[in-house]
N, C-alpha and C. Protein backbone atom coordinates (compact mmCIF):
# COMPACT_ATOMS: atom_id res chain seq x y z
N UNK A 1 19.95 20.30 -25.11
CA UNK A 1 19.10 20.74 -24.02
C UNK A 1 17.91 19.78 -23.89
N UNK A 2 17.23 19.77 -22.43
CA UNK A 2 16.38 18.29 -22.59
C UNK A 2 14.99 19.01 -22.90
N UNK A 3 14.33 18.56 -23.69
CA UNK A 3 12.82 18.64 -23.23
C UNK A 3 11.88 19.29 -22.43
N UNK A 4 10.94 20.23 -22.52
CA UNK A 4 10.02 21.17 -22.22
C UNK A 4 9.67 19.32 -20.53
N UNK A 5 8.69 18.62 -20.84
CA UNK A 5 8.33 17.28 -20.19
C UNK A 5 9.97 16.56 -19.34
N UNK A 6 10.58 16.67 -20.16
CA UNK A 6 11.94 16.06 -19.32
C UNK A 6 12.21 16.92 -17.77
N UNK A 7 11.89 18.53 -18.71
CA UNK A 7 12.69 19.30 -17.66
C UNK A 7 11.75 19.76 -16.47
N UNK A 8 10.41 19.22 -16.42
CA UNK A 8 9.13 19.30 -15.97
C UNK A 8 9.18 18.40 -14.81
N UNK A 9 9.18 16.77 -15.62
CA UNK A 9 9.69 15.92 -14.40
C UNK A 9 10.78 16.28 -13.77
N UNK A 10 12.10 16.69 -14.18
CA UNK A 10 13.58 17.10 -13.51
C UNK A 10 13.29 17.75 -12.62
N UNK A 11 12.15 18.73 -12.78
CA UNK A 11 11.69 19.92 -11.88
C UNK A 11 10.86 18.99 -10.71
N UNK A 12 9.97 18.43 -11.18
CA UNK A 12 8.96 17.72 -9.68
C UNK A 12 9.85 16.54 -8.81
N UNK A 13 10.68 15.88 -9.69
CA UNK A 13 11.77 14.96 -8.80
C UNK A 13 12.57 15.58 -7.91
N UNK A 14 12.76 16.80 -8.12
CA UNK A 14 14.03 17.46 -7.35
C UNK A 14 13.45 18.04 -5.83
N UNK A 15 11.84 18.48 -6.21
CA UNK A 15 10.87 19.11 -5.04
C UNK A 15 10.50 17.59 -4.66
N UNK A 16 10.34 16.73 -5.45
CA UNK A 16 10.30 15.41 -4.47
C UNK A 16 11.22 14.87 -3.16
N UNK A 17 12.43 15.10 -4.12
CA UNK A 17 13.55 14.80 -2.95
C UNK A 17 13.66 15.95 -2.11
N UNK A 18 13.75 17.16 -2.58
CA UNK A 18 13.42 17.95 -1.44
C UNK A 18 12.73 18.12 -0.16
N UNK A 19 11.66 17.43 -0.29
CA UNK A 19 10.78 17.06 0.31
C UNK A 19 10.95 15.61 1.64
N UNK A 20 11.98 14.92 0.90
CA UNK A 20 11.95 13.64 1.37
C UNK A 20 11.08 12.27 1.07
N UNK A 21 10.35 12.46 -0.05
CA UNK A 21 9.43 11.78 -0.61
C UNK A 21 10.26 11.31 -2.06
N UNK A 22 9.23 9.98 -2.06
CA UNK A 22 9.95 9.12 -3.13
C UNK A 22 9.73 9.53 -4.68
N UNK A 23 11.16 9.62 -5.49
CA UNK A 23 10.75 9.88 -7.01
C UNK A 23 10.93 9.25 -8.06
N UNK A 24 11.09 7.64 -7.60
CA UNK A 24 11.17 6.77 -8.65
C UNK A 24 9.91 5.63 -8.11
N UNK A 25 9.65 5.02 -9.61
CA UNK A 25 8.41 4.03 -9.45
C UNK A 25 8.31 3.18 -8.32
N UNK A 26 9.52 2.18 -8.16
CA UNK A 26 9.65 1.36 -6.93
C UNK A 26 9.74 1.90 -5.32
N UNK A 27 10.35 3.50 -5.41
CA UNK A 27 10.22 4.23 -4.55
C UNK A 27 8.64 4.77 -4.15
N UNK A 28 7.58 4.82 -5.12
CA UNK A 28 6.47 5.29 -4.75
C UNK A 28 5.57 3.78 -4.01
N UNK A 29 5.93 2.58 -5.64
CA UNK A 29 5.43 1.19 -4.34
C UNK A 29 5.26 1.12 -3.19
N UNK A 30 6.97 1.48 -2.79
CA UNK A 30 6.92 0.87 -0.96
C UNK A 30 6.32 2.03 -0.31
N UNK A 31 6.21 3.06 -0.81
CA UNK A 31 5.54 4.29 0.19
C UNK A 31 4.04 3.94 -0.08
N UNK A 32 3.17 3.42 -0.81
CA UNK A 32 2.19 3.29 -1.01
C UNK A 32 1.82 1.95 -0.21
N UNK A 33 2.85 1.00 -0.23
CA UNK A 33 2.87 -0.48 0.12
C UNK A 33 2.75 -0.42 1.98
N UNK A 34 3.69 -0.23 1.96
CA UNK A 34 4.53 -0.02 3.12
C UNK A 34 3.03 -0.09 4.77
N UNK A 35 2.51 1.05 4.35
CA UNK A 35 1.26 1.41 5.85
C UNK A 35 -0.07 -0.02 5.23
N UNK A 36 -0.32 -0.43 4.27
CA UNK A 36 -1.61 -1.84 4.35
C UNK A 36 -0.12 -2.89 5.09
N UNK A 37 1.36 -3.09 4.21
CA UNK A 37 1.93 -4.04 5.27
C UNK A 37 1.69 -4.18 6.43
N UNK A 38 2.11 -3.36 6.95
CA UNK A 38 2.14 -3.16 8.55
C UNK A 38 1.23 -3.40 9.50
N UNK A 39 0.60 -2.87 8.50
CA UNK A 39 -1.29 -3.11 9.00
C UNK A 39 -2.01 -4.56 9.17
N UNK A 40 -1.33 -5.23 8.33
CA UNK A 40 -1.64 -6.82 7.85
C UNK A 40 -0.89 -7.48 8.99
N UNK A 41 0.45 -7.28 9.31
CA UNK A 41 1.52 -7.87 10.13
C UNK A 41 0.70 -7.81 11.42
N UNK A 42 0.78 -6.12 11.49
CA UNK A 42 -0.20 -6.43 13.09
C UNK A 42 -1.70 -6.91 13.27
N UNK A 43 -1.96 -7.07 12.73
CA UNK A 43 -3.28 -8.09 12.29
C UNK A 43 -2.98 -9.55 12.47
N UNK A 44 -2.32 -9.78 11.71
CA UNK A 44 -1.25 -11.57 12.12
C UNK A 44 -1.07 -11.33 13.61
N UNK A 45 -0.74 -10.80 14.14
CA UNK A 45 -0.02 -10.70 15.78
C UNK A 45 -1.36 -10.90 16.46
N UNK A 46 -2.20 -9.92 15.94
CA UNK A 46 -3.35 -9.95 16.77
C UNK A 46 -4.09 -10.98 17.02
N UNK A 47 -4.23 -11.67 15.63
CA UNK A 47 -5.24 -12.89 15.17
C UNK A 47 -4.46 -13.97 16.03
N UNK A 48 -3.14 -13.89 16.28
CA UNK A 48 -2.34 -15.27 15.92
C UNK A 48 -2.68 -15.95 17.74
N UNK A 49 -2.93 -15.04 18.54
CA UNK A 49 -3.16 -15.47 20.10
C UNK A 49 -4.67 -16.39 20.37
N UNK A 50 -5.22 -16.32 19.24
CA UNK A 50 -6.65 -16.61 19.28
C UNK A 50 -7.09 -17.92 19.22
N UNK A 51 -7.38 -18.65 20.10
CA UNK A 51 -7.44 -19.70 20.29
C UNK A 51 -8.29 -20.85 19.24
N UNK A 52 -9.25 -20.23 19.07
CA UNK A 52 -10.12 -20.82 18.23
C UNK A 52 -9.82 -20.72 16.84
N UNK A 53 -9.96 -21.98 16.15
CA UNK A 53 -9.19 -21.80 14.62
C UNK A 53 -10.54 -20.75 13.81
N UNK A 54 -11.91 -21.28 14.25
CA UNK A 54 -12.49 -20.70 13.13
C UNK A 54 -13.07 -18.82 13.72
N UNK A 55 -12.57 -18.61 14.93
CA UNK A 55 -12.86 -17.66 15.16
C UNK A 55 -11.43 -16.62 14.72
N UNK A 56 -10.31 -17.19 15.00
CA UNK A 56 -9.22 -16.83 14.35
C UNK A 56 -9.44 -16.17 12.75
N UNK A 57 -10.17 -17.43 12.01
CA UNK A 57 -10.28 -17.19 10.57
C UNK A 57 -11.14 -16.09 10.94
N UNK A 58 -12.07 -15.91 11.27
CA UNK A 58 -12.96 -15.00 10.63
C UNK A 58 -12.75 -13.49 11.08
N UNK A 59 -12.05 -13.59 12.09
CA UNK A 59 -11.46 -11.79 12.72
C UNK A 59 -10.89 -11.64 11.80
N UNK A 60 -9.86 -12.54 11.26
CA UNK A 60 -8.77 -12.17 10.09
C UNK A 60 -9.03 -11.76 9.00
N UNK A 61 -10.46 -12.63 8.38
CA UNK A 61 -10.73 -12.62 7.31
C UNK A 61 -11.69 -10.94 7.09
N UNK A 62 -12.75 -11.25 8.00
CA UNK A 62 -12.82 -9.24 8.45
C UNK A 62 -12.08 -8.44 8.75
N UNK A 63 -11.17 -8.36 9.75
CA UNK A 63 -10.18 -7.13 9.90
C UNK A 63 -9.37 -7.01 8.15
N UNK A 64 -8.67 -7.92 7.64
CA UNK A 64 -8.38 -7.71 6.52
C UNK A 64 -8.65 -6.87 5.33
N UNK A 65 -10.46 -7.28 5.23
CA UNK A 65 -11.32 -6.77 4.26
C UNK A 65 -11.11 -5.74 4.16
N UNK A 66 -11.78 -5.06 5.38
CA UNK A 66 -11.38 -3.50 5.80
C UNK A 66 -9.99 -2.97 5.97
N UNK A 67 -9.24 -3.37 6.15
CA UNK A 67 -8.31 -2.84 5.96
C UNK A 67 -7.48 -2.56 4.54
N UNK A 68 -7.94 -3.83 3.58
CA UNK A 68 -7.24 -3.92 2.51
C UNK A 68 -8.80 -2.75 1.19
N UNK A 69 -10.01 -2.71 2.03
CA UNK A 69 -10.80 -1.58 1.90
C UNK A 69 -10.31 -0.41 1.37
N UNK A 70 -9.56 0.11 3.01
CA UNK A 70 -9.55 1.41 3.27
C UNK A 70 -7.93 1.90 2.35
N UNK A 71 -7.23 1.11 1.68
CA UNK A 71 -6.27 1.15 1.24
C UNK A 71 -6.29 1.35 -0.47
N UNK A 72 -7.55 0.02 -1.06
CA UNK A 72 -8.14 0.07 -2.37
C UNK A 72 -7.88 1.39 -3.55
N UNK A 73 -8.56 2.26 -2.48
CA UNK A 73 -8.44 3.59 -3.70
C UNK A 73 -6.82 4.19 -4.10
N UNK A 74 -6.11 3.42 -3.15
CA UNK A 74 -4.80 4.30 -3.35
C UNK A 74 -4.26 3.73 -4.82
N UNK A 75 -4.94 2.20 -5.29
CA UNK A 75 -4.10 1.67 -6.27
C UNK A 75 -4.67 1.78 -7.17
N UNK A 76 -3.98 1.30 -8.39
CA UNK A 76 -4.72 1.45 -9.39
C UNK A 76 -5.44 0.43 -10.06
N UNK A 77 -6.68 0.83 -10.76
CA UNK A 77 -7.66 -0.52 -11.08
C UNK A 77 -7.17 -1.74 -11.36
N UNK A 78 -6.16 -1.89 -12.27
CA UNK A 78 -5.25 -3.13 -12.11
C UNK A 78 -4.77 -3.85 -10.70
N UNK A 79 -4.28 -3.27 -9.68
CA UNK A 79 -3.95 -3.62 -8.65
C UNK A 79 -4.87 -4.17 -7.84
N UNK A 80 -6.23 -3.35 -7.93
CA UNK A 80 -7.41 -3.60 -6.89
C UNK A 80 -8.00 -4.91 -7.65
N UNK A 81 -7.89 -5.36 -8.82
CA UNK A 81 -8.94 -6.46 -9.42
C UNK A 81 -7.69 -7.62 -8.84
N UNK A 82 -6.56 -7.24 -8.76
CA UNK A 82 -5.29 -7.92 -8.16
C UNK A 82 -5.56 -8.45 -6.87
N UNK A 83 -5.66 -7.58 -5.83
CA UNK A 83 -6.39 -7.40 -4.41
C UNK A 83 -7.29 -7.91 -4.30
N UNK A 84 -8.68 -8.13 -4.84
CA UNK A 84 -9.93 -8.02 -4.85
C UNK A 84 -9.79 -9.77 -4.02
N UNK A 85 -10.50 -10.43 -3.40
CA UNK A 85 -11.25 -11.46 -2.79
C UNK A 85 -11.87 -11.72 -3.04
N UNK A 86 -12.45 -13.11 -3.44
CA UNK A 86 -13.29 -13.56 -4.01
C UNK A 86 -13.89 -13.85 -5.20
């Protein structure tokens, strides 16, 4: 028989998938990953029409900040010193 903790996780994976939400590690990545991508991509689209190189850089380099900001707390301190600029 498994484990008091085995059968704990067995139990929250199963209401995970129930759910439709991810219950393995690489499965939580891309759900965590996934909305700053997107966010970045359309940021590239946006930036990319902009005529001016250094005005280009610097929307990018701000819209980014904030965006990669508002995302920060989701990871963990390892990730954000990962992230971090500058």
């Amino acid at each position: 028989m498994a484990s008091q903790p085995a059968r704990l996780r067995l139990g929250v994976d199963v209401e995970r998938l129930a759910r439709g939400q991810a219950t393995t590690r690489a499965e939580l990545t891309v759900q965590m990953l996934d909305p700053i991508i997107r966010e970045l991509v359309a940021l590239f689209v946006e930036v990319n029409v902009i005529e001016d190189p250094d005005t280009r850089a610097t929307v990018w380099a701000t819209k980014a900040d904030a965006i990669v900001e508002v995302y920060a707390f989701r990871f963990p301190e390892n990730a954000r010193r990962a992230l971090s600029i500058g």
